[in-house]
PDB file of N, CA and C in Angstrom:
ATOM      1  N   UNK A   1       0.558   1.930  13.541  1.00  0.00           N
ATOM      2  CA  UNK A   1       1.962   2.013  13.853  1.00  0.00           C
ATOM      3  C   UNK A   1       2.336   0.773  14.654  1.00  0.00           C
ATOM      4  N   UNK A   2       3.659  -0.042  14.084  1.00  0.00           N
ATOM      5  CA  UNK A   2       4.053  -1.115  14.987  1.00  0.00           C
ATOM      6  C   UNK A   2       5.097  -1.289  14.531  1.00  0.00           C
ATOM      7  N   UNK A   3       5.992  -1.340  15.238  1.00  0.00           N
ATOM      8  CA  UNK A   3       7.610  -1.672  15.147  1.00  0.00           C
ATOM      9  C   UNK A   3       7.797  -2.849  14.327  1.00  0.00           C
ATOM     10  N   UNK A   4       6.943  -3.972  14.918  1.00  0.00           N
ATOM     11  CA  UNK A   4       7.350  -5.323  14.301  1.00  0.00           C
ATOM     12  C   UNK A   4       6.525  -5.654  13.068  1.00  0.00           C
ATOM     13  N   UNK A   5       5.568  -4.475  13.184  1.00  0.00           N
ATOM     14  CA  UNK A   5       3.795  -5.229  12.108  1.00  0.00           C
ATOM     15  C   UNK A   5       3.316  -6.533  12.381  1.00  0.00           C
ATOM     16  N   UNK A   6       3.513  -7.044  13.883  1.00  0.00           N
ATOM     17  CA  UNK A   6       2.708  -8.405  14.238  1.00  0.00           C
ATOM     18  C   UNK A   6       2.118  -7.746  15.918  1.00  0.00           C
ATOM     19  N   UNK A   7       2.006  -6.661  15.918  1.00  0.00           N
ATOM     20  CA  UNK A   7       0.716  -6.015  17.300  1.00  0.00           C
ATOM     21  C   UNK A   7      -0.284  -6.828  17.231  1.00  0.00           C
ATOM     22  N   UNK A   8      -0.820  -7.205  17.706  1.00  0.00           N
ATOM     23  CA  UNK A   8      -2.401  -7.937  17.527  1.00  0.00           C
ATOM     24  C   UNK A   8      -3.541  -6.968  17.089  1.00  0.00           C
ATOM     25  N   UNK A   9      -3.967  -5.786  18.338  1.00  0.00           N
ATOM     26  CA  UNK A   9      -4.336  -4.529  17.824  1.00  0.00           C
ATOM     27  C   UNK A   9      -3.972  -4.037  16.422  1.00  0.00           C
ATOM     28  N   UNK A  10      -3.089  -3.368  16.510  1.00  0.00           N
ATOM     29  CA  UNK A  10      -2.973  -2.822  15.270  1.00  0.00           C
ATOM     30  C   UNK A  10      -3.473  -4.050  13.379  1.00  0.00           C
ATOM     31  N   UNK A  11      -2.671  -5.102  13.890  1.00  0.00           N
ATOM     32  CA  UNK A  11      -3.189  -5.836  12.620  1.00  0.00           C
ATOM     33  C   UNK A  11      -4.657  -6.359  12.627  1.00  0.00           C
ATOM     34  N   UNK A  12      -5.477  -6.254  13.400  1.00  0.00           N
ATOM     35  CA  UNK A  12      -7.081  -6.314  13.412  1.00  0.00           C
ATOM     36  C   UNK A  12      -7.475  -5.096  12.705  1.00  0.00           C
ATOM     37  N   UNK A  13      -7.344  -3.859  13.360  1.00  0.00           N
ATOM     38  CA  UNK A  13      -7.458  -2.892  12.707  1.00  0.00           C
ATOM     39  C   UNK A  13      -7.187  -2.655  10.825  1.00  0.00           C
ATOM     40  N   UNK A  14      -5.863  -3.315  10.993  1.00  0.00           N
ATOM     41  CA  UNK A  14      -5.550  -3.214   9.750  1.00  0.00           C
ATOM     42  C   UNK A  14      -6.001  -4.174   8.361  1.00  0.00           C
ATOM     43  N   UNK A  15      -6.317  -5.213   9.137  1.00  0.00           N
ATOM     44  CA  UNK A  15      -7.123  -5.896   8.560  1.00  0.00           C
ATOM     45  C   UNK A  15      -8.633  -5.274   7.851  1.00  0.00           C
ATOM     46  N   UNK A  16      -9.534  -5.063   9.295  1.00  0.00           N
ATOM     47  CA  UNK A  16     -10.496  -4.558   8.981  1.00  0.00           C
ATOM     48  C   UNK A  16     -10.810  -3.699   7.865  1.00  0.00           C
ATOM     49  N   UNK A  17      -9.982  -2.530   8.050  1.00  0.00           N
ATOM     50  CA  UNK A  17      -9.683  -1.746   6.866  1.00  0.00           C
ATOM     51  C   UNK A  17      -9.366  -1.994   5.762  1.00  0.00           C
ATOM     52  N   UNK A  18      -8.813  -2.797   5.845  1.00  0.00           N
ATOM     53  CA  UNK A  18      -8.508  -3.675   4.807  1.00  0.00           C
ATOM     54  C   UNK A  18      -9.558  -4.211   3.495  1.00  0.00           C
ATOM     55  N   UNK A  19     -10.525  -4.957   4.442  1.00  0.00           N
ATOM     56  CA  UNK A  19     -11.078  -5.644   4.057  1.00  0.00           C
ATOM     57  C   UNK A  19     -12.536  -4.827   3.277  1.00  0.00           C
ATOM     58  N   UNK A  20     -12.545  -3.460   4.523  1.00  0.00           N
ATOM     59  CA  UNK A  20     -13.632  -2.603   3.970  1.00  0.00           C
ATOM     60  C   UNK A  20     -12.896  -1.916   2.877  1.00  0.00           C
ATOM     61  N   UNK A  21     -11.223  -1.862   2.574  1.00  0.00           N
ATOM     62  CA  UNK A  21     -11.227  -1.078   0.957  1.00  0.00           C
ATOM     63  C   UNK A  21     -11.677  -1.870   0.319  1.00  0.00           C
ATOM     64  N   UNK A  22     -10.829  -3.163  -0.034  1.00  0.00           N
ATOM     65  CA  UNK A  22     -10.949  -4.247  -1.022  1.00  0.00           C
ATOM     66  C   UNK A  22     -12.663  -4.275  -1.199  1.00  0.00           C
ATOM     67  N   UNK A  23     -13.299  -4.676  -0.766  1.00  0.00           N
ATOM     68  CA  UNK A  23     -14.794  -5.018  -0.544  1.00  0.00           C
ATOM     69  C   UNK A  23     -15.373  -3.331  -1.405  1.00  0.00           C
ATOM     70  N   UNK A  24     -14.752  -2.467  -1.131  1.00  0.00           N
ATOM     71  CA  UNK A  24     -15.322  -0.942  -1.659  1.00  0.00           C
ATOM     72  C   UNK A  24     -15.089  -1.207  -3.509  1.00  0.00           C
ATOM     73  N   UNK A  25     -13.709  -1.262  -2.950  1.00  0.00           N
ATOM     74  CA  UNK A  25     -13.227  -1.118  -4.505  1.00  0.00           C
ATOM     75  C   UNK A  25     -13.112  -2.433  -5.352  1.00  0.00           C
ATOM     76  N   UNK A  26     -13.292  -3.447  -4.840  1.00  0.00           N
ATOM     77  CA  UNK A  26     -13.391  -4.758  -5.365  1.00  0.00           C
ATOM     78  C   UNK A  26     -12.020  -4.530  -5.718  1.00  0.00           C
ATOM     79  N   UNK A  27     -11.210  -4.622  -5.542  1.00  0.00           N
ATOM     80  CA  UNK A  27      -9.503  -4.165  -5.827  1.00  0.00           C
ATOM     81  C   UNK A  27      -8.390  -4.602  -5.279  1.00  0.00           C
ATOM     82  N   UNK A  28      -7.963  -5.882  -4.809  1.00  0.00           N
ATOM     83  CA  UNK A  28      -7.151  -6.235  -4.059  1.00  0.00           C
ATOM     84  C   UNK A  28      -5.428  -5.006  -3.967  1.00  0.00           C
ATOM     85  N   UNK A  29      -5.280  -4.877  -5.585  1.00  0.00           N
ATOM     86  CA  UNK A  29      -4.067  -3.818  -5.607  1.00  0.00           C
ATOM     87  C   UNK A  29      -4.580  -2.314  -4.756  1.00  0.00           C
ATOM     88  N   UNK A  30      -6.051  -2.211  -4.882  1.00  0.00           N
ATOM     89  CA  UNK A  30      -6.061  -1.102  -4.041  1.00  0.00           C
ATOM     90  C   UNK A  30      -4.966  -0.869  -3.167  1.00  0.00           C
ATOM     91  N   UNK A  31      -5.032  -1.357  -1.994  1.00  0.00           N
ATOM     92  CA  UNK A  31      -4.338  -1.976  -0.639  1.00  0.00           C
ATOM     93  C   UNK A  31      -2.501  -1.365  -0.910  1.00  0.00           C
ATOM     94  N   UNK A  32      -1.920  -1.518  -2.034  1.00  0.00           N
ATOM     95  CA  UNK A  32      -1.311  -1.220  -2.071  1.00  0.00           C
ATOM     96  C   UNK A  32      -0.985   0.404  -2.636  1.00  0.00           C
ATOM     97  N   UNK A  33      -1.764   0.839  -2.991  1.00  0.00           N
ATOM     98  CA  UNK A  33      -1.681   2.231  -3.705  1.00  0.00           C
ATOM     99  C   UNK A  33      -2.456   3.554  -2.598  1.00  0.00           C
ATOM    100  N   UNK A  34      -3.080   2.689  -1.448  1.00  0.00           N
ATOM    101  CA  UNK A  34      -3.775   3.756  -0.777  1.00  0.00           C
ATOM    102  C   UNK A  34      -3.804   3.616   0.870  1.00  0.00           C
ATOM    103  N   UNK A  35      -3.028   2.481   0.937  1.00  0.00           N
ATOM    104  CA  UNK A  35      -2.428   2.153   2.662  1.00  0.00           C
ATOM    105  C   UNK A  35      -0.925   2.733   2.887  1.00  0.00           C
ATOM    106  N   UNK A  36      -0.559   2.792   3.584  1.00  0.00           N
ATOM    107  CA  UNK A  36       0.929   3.538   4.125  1.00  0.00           C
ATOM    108  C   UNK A  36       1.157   2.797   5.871  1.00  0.00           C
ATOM    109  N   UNK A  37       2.255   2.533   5.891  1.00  0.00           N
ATOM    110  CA  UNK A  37       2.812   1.649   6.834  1.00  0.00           C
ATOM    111  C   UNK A  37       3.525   2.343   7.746  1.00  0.00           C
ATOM    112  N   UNK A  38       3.750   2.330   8.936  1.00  0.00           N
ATOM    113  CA  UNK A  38       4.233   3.371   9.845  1.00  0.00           C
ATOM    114  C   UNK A  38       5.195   1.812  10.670  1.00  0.00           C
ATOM    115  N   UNK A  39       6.737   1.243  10.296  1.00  0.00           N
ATOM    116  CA  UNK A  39       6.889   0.218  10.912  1.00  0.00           C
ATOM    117  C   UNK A  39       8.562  -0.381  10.618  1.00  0.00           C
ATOM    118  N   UNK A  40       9.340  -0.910  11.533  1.00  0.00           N
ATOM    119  CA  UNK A  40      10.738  -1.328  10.896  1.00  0.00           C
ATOM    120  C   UNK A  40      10.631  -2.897  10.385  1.00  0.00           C
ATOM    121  N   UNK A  41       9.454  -3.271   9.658  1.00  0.00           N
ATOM    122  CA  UNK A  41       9.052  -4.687   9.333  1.00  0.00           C
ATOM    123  C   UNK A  41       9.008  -4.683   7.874  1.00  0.00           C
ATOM    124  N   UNK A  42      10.198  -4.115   7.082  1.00  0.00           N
ATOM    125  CA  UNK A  42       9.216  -4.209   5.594  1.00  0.00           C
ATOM    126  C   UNK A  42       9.017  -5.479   5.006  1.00  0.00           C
ATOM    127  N   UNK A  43       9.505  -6.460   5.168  1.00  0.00           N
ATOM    128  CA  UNK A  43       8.691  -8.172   5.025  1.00  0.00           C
ATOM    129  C   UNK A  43       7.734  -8.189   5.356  1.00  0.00           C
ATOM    130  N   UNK A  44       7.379  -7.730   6.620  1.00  0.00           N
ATOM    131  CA  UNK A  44       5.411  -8.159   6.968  1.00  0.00           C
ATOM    132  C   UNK A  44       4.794  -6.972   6.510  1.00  0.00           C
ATOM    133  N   UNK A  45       5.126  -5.166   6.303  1.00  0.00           N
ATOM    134  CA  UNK A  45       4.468  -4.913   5.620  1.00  0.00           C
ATOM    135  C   UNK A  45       4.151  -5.295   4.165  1.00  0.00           C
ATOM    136  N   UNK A  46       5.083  -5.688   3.473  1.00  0.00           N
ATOM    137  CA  UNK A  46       4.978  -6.317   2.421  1.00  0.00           C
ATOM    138  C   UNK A  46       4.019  -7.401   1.885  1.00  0.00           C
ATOM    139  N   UNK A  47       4.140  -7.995   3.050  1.00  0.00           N
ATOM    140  CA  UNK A  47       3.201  -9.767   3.092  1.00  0.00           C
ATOM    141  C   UNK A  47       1.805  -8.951   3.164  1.00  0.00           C
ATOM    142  N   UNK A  48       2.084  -8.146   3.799  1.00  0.00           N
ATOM    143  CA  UNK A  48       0.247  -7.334   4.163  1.00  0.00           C
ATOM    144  C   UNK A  48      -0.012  -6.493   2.675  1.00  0.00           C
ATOM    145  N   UNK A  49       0.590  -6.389   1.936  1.00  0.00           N
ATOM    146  CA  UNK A  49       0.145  -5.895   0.348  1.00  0.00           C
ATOM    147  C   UNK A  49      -0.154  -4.494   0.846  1.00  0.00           C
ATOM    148  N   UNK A  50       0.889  -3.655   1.500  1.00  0.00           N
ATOM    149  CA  UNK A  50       1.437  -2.335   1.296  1.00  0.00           C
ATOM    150  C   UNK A  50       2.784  -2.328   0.516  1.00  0.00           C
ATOM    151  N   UNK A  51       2.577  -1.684  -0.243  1.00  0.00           N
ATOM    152  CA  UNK A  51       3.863  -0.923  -1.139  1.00  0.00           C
ATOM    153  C   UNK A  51       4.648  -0.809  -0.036  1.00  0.00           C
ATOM    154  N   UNK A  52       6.784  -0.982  -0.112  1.00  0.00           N
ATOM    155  CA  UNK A  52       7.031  -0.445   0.981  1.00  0.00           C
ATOM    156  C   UNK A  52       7.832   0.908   0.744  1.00  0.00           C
ATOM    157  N   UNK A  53       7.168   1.466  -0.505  1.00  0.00           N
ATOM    158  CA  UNK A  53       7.758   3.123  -0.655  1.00  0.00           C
ATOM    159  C   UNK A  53       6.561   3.908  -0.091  1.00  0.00           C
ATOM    160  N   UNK A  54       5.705   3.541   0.414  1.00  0.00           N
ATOM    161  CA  UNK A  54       4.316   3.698   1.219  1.00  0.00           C
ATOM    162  C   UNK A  54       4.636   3.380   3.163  1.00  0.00           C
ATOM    163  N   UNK A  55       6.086   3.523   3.499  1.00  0.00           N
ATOM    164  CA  UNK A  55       6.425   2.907   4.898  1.00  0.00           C
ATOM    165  C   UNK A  55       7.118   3.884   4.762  1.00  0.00           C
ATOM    166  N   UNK A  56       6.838   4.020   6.384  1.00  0.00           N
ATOM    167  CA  UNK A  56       7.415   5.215   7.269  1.00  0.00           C
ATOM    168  C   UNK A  56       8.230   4.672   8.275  1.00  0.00           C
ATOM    169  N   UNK A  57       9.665   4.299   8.605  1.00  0.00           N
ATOM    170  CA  UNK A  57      10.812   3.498   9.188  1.00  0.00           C
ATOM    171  C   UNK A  57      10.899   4.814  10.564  1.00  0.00           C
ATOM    172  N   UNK A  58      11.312   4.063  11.498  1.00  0.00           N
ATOM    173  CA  UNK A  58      11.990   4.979  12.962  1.00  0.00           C
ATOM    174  C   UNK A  58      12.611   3.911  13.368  1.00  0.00           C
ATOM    175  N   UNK A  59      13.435   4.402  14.175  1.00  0.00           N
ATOM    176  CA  UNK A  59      14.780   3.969  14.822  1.00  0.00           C
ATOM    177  C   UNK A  59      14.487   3.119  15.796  1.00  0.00           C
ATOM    178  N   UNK A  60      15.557   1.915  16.001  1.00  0.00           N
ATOM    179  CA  UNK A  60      14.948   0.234  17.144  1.00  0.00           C
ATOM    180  C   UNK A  60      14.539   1.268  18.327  1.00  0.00           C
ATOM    181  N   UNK A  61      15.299   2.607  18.502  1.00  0.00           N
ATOM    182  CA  UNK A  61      14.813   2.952  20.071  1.00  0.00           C
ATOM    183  C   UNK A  61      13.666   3.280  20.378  1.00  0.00           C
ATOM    184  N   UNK A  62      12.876   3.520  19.349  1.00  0.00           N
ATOM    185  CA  UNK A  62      11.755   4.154  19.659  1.00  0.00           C
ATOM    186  C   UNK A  62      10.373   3.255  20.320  1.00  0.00           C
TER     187      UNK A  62
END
């Protein structure tokens, strides 16, 4: 979860994971069919090769 999708935390993490699907499934599209985005960034989730009908949006206040 990150408002902006540039946390440092969170995109290590997300990376990582990342890297252990792709590497599983040899599948770069994996990434997009089995990650889900929790974030009001859909450009950088995007750039990160999540689908963004796979993003979960909340409000600037939160």
């Amino acid at each position: 979860m990150s408002k902006t999708f540039t946390t440092v935390e969170t995109l290590t993490n997300a990376r990582t994971a990342r890297r252990f699907l792709v590497d599983a499934l040899g599948n770069e599209d994996a990434v997009c069919r089995h990650f889900v985005a929790v974030s009001t960034n859909a450009e950088q989730v995007r750039r990160f090769g999540i689908d963004t009908e796979n993003m979960f949006g909340f409000w600037d206040w939160v």
